[in-house]
PDB file of N, CA and C in Angstrom:
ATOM      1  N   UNK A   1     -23.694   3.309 -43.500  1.00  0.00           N
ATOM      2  CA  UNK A   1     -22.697   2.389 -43.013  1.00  0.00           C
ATOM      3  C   UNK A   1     -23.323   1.265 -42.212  1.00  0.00           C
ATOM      4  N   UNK A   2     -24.294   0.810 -42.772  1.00  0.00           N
ATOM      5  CA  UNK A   2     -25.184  -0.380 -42.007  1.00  0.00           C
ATOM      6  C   UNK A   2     -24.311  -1.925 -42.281  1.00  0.00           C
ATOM      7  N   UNK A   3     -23.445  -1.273 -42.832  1.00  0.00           N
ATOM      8  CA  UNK A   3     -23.057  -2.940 -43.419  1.00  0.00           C
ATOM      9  C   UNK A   3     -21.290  -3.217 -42.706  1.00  0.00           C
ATOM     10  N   UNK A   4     -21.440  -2.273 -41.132  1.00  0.00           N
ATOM     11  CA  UNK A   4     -20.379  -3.205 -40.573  1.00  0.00           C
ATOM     12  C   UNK A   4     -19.061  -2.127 -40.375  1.00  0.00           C
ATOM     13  N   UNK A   5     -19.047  -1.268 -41.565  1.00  0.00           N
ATOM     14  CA  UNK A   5     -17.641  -0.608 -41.936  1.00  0.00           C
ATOM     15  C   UNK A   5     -17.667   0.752 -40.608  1.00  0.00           C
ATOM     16  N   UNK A   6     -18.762   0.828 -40.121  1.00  0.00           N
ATOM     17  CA  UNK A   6     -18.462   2.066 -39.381  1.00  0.00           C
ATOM     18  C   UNK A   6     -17.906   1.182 -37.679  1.00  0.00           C
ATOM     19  N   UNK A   7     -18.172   0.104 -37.255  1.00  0.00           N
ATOM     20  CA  UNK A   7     -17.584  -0.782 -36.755  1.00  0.00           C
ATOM     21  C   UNK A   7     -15.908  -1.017 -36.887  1.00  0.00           C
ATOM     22  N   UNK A   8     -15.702  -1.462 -38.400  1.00  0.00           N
ATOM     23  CA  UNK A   8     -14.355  -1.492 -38.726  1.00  0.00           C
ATOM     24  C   UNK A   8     -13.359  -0.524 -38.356  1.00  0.00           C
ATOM     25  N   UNK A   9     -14.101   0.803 -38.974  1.00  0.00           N
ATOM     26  CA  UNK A   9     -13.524   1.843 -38.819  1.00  0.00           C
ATOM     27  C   UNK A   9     -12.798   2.325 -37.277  1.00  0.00           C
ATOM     28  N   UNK A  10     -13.864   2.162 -36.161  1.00  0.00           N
ATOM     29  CA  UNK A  10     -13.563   2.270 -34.711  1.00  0.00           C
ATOM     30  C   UNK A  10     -12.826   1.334 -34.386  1.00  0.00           C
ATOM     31  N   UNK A  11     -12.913   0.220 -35.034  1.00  0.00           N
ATOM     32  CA  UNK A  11     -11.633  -0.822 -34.047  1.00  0.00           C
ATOM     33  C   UNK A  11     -10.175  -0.406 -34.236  1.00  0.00           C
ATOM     34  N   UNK A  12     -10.084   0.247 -35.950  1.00  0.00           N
ATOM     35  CA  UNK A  12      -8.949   0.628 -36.615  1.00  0.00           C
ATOM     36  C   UNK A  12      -8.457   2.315 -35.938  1.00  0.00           C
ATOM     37  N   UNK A  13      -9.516   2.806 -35.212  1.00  0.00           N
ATOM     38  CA  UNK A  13      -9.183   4.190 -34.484  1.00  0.00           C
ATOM     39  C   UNK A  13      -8.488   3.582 -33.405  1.00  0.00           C
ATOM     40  N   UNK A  14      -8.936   2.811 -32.493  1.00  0.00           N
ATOM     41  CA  UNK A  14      -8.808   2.593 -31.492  1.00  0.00           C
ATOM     42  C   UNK A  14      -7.061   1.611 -31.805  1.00  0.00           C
ATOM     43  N   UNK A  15      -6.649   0.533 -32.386  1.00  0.00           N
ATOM     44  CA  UNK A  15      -5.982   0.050 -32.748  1.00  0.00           C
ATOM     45  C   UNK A  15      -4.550   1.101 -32.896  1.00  0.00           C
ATOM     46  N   UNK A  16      -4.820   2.223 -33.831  1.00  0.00           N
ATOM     47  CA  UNK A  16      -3.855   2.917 -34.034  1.00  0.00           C
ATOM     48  C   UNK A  16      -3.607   4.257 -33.014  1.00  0.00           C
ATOM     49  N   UNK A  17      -4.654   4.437 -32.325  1.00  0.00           N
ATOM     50  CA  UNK A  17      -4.518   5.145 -30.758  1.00  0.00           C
ATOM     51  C   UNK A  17      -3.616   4.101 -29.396  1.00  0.00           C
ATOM     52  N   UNK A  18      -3.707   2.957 -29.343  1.00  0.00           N
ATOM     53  CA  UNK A  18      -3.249   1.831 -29.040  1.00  0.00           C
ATOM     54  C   UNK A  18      -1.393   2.056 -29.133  1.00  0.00           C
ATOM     55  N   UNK A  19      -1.334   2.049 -30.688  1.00  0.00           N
ATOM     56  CA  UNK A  19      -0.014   1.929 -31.260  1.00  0.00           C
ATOM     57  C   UNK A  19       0.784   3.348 -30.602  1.00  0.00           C
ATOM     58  N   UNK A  20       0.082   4.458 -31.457  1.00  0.00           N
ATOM     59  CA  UNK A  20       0.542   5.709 -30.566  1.00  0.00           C
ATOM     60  C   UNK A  20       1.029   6.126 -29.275  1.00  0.00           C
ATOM     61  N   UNK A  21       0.258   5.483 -28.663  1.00  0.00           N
ATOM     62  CA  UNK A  21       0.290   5.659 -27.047  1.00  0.00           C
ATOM     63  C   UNK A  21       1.517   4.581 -26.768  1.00  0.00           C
ATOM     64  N   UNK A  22       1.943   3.707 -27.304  1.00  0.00           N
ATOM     65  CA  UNK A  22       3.083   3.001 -26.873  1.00  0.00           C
ATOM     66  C   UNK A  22       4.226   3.564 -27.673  1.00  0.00           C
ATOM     67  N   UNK A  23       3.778   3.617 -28.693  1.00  0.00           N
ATOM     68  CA  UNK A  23       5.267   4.802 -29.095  1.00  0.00           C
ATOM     69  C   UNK A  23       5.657   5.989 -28.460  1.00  0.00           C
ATOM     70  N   UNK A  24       4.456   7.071 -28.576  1.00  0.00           N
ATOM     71  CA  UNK A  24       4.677   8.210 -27.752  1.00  0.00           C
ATOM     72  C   UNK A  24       5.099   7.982 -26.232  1.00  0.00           C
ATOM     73  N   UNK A  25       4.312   6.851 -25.613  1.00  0.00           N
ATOM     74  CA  UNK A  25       4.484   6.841 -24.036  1.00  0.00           C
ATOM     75  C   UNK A  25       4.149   7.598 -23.344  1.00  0.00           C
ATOM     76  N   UNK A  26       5.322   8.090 -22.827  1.00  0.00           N
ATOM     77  CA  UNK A  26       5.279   8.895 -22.046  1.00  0.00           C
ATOM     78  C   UNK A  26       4.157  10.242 -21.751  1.00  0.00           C
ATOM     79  N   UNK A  27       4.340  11.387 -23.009  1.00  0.00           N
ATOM     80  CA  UNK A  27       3.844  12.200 -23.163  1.00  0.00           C
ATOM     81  C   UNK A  27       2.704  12.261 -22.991  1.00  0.00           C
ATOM     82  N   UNK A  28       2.075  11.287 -23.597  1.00  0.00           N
ATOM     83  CA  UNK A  28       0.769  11.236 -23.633  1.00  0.00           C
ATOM     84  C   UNK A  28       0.035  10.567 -21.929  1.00  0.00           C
ATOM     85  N   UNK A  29       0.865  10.090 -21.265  1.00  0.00           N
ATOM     86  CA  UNK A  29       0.109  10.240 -19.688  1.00  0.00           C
ATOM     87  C   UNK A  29       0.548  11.568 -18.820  1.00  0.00           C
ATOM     88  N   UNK A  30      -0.741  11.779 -18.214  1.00  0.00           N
ATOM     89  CA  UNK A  30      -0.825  12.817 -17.279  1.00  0.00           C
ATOM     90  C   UNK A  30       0.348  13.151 -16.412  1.00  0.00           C
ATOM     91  N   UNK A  31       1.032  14.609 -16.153  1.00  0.00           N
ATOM     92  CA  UNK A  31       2.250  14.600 -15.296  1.00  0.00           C
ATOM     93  C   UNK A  31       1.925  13.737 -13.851  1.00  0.00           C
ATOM     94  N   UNK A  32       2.964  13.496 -13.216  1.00  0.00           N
ATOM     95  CA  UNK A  32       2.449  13.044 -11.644  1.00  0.00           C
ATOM     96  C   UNK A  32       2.025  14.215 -11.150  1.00  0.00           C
ATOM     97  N   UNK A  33       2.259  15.116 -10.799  1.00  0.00           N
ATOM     98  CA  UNK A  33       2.226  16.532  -9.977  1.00  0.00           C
ATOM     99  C   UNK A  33       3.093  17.616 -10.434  1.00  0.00           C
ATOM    100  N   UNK A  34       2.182  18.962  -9.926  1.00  0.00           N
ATOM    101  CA  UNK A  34       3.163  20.141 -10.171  1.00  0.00           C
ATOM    102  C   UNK A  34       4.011  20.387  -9.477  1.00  0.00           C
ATOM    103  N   UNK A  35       4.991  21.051  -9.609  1.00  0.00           N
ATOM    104  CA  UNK A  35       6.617  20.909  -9.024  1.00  0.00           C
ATOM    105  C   UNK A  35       6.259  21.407  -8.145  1.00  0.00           C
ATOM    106  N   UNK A  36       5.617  22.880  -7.859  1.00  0.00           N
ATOM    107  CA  UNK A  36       5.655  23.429  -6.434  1.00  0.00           C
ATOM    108  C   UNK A  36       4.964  21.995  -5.393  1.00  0.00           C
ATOM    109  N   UNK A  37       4.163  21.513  -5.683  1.00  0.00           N
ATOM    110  CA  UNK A  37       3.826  20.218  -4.163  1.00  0.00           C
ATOM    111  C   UNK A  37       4.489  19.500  -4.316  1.00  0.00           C
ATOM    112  N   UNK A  38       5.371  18.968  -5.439  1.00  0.00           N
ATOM    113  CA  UNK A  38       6.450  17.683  -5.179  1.00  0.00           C
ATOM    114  C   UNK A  38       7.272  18.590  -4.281  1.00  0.00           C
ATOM    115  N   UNK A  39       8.037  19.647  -4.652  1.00  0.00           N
ATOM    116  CA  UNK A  39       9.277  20.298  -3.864  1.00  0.00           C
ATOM    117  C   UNK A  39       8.833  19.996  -2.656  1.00  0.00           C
ATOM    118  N   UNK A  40       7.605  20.220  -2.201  1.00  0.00           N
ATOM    119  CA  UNK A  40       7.125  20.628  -0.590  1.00  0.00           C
ATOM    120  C   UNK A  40       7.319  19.110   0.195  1.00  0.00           C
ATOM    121  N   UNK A  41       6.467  18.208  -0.854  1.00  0.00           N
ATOM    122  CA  UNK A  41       6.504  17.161  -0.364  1.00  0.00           C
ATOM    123  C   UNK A  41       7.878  15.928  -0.161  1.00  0.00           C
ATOM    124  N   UNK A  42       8.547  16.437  -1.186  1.00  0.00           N
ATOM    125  CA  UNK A  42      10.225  15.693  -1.384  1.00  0.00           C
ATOM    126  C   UNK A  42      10.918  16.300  -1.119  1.00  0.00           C
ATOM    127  N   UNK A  43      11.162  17.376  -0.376  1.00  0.00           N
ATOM    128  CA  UNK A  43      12.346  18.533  -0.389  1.00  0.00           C
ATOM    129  C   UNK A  43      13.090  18.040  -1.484  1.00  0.00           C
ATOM    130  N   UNK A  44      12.631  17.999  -2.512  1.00  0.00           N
ATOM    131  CA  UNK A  44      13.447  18.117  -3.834  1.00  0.00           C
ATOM    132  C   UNK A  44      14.264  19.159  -4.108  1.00  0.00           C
ATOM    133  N   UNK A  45      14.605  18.926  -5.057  1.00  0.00           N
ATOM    134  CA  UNK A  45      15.853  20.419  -5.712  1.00  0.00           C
ATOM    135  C   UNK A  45      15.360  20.511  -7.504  1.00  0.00           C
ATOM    136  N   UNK A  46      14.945  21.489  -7.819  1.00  0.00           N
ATOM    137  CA  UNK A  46      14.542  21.480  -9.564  1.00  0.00           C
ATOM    138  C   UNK A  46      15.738  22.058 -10.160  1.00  0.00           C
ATOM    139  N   UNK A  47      16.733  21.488 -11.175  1.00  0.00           N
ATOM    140  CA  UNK A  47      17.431  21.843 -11.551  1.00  0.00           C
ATOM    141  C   UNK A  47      16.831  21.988 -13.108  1.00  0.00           C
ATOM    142  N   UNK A  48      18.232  22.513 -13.888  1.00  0.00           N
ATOM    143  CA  UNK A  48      18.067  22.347 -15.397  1.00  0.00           C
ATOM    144  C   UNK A  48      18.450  21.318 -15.541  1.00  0.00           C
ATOM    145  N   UNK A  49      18.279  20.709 -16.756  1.00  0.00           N
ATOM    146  CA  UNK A  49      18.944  19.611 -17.537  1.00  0.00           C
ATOM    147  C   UNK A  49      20.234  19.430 -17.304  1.00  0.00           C
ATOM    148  N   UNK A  50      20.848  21.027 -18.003  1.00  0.00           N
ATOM    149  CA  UNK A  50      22.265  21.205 -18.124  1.00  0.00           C
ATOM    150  C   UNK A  50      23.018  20.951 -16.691  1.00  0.00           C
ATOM    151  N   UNK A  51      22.053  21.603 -15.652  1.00  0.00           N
ATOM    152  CA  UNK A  51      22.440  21.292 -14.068  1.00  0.00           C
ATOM    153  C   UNK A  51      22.719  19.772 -13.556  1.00  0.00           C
ATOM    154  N   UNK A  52      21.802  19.271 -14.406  1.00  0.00           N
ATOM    155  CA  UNK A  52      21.934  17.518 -13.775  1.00  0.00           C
ATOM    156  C   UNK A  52      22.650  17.012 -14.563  1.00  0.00           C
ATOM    157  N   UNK A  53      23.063  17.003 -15.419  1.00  0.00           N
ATOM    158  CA  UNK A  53      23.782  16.181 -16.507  1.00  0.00           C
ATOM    159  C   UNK A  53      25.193  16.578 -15.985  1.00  0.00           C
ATOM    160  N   UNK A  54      25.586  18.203 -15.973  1.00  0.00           N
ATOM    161  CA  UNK A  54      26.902  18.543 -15.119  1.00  0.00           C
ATOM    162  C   UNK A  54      27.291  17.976 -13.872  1.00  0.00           C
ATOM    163  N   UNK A  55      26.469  17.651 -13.090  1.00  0.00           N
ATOM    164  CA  UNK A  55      26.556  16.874 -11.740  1.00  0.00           C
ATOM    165  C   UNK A  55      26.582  15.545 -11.846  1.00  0.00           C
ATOM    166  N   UNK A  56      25.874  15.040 -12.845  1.00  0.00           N
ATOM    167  CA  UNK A  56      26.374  13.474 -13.348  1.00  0.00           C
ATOM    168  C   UNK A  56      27.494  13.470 -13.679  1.00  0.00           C
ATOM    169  N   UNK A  57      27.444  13.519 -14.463  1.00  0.00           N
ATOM    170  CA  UNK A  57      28.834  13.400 -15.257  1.00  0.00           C
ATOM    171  C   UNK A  57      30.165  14.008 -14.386  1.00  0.00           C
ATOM    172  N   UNK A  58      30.045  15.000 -13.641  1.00  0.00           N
ATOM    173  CA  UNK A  58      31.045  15.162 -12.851  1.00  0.00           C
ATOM    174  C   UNK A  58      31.312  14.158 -12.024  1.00  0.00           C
ATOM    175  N   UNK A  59      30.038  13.857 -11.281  1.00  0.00           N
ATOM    176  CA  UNK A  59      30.370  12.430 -10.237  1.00  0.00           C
ATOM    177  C   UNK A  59      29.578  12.829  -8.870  1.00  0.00           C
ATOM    178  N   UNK A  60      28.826  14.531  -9.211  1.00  0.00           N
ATOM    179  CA  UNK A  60      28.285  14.729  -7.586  1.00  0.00           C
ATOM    180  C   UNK A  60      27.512  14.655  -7.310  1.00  0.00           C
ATOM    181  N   UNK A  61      26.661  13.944  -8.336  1.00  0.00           N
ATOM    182  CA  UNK A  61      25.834  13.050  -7.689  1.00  0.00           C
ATOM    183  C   UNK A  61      25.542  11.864  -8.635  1.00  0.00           C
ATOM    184  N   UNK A  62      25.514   9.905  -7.639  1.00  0.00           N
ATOM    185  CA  UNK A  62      25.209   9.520  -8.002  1.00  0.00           C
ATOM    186  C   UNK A  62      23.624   8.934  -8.023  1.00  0.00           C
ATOM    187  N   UNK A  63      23.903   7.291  -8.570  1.00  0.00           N
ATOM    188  CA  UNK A  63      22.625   6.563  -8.338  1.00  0.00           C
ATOM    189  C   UNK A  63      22.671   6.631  -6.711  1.00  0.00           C
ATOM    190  N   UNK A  64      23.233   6.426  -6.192  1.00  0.00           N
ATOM    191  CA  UNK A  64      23.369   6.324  -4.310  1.00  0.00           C
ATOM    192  C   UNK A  64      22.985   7.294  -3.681  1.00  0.00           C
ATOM    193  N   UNK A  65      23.031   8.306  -3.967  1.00  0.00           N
ATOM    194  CA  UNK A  65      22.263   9.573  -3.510  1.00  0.00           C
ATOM    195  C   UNK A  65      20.576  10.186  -3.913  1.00  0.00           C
ATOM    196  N   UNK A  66      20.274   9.361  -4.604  1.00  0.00           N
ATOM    197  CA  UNK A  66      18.584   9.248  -4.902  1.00  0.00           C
ATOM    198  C   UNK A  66      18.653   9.425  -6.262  1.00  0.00           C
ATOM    199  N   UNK A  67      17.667   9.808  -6.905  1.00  0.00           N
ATOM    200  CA  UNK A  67      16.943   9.849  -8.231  1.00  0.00           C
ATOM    201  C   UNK A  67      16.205  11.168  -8.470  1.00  0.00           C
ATOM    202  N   UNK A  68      16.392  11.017 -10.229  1.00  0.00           N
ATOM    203  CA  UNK A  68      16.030  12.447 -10.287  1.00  0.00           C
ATOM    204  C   UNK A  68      13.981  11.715 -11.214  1.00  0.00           C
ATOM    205  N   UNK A  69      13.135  12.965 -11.328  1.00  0.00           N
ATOM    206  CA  UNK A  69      12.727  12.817 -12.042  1.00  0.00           C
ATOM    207  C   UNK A  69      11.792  14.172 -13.145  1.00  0.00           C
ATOM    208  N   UNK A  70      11.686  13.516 -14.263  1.00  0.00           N
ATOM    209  CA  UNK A  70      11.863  14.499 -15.461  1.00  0.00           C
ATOM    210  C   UNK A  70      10.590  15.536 -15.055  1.00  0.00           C
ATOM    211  N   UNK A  71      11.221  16.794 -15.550  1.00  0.00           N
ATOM    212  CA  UNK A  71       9.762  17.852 -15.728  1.00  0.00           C
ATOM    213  C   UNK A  71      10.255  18.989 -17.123  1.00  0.00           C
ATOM    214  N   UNK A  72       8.896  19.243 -17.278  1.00  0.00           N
ATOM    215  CA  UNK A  72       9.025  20.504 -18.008  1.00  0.00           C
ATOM    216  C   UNK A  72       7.990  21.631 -17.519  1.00  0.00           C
ATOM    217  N   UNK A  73       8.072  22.418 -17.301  1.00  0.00           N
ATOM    218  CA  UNK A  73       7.283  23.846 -17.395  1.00  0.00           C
ATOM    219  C   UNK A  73       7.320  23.611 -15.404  1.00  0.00           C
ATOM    220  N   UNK A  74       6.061  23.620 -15.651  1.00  0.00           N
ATOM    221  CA  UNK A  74       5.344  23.116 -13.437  1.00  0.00           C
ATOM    222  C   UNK A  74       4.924  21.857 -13.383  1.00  0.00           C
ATOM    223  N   UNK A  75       5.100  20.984 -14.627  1.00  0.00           N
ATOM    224  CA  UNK A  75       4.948  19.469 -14.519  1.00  0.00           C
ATOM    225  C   UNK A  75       5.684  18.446 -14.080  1.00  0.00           C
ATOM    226  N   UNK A  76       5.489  17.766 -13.369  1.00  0.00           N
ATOM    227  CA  UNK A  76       7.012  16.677 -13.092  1.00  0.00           C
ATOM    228  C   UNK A  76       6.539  15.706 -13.654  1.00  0.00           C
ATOM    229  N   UNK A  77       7.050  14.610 -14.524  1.00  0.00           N
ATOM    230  CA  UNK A  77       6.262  13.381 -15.041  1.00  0.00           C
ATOM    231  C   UNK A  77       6.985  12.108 -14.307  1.00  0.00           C
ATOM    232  N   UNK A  78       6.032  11.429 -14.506  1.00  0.00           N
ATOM    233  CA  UNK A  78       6.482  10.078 -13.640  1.00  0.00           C
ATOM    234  C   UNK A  78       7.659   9.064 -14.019  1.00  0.00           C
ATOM    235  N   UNK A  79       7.912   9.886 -15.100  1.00  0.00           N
ATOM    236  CA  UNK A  79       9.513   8.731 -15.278  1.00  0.00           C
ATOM    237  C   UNK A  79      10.628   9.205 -14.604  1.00  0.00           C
ATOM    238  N   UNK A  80      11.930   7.539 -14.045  1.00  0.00           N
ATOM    239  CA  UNK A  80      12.784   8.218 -13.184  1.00  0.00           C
ATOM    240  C   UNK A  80      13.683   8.314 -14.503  1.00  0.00           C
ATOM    241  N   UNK A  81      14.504   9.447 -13.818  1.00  0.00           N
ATOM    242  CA  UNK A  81      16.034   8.985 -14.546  1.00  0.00           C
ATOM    243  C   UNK A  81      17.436   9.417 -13.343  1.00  0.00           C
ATOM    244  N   UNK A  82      18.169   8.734 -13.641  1.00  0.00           N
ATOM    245  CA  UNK A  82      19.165   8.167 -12.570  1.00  0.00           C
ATOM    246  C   UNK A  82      20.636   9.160 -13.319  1.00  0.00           C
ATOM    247  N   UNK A  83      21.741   9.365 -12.465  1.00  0.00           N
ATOM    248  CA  UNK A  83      23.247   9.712 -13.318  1.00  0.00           C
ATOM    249  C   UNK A  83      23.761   8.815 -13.478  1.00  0.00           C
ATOM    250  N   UNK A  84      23.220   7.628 -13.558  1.00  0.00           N
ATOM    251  CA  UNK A  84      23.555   6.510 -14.483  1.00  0.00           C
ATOM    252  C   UNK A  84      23.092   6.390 -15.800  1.00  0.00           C
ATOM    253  N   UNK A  85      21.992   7.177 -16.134  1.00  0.00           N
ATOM    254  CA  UNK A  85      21.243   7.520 -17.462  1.00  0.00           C
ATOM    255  C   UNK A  85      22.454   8.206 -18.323  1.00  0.00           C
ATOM    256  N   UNK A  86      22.300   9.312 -17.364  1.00  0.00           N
ATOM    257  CA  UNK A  86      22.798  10.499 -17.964  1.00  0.00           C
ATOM    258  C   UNK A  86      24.370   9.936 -18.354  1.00  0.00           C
ATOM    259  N   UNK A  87      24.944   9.457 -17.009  1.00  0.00           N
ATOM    260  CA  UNK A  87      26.564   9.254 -17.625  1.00  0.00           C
ATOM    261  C   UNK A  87      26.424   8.086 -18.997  1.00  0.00           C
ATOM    262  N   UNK A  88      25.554   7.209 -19.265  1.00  0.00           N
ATOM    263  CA  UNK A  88      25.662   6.463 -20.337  1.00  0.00           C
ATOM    264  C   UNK A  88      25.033   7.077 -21.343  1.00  0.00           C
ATOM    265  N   UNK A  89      24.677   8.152 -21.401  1.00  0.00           N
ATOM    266  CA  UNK A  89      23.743   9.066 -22.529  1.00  0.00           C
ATOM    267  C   UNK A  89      22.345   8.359 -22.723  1.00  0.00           C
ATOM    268  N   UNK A  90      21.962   7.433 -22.226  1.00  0.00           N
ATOM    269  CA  UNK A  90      20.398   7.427 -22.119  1.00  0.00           C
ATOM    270  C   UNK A  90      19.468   7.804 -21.463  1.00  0.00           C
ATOM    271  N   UNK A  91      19.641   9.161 -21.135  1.00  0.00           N
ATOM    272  CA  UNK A  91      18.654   9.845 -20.426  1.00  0.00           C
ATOM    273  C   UNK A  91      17.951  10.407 -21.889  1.00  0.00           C
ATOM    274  N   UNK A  92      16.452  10.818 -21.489  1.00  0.00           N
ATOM    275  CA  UNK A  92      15.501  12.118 -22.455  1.00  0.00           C
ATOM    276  C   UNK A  92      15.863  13.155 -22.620  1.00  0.00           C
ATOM    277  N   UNK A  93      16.506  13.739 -23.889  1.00  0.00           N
ATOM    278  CA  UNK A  93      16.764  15.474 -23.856  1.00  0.00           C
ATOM    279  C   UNK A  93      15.909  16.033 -24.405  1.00  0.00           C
ATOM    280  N   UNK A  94      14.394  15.577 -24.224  1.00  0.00           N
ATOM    281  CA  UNK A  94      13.398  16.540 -24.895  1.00  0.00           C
ATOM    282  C   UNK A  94      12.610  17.356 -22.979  1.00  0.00           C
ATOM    283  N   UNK A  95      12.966  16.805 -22.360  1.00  0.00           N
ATOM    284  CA  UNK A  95      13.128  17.522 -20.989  1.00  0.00           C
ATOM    285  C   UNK A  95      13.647  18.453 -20.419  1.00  0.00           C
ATOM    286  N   UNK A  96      12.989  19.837 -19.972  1.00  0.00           N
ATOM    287  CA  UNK A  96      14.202  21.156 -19.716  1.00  0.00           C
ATOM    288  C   UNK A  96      14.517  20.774 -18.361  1.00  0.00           C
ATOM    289  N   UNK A  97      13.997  20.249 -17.362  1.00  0.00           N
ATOM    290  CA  UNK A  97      14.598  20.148 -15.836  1.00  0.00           C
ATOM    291  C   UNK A  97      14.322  18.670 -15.141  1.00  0.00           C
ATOM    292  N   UNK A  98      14.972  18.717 -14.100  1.00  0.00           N
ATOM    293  CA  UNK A  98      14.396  17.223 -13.514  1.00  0.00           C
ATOM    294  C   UNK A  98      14.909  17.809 -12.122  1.00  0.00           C
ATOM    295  N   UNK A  99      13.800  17.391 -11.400  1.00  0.00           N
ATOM    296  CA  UNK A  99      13.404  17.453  -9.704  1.00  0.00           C
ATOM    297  C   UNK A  99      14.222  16.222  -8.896  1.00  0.00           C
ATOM    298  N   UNK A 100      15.514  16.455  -8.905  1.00  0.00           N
ATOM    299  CA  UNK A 100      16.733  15.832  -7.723  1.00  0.00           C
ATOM    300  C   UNK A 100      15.607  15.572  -6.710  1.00  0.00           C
ATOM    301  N   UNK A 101      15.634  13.785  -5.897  1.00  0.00           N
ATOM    302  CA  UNK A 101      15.218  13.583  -5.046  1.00  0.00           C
ATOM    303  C   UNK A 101      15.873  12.742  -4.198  1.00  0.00           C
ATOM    304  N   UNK A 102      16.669  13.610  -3.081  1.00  0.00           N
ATOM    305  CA  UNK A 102      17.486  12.866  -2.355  1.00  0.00           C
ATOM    306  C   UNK A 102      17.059  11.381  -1.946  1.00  0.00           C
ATOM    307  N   UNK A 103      17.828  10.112  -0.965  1.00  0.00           N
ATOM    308  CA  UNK A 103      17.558   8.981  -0.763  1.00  0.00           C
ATOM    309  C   UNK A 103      17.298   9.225   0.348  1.00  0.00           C
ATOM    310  N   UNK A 104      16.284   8.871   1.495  1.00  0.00           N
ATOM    311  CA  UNK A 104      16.485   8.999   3.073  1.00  0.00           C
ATOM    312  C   UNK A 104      17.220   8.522   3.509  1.00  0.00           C
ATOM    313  N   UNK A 105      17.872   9.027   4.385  1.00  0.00           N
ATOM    314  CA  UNK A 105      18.886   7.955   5.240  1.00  0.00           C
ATOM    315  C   UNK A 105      18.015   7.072   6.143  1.00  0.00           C
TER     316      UNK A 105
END
């Protein structure tokens, strides 16, 4: 491959790793932290999905009362999502819980 193509080849890896990573997003960056030190550090609350979406949509909690953000397993990832997500159905349901983080007064 003296004649350039093994060159080609890497720009075209890199190009379509590029593409991936903006489609996938999310997934593919590192969680922020594991839930047990966010809890400690946010007196957060880890609910289920089903837990936050019921509390949206009921009304008990809104955007005014803080933000939630997404986890799965002991991961919390760095995207927010709000019960403004949820009540307009654009929140992520490939997420089992999200870590409620009250607003300070």
């Amino acid at each position: 491959m003296a004649d350039g193509t093994e060159e080609i080849w890497s720009l075209r890896v890199r190009n379509v790793t590029q593409l991936v990573e903006q489609l996938i997003g999310e997934s593919l960056r590192p969680p922020l932290t594991k839930l047990k030190e966010l809890k400690v550090e946010t007196n957060g609350e880890l609910m289920t999905m089903d837990e936050f979406v019921e509390k949206c949509v009921e009304g008990i909690i809104t955007d005014f009362d803080g933000h939630g953000l997404y986890a799965n397993g002991n991961d919390v990832m760095r995207t927010v999502v709000r019960p403004s997500h949820v009540v307009a159905g654009k929140h992520h349901k490939k997420y089992t819980h999200v870590m409620w983080v009250e607003k300070l007064s």
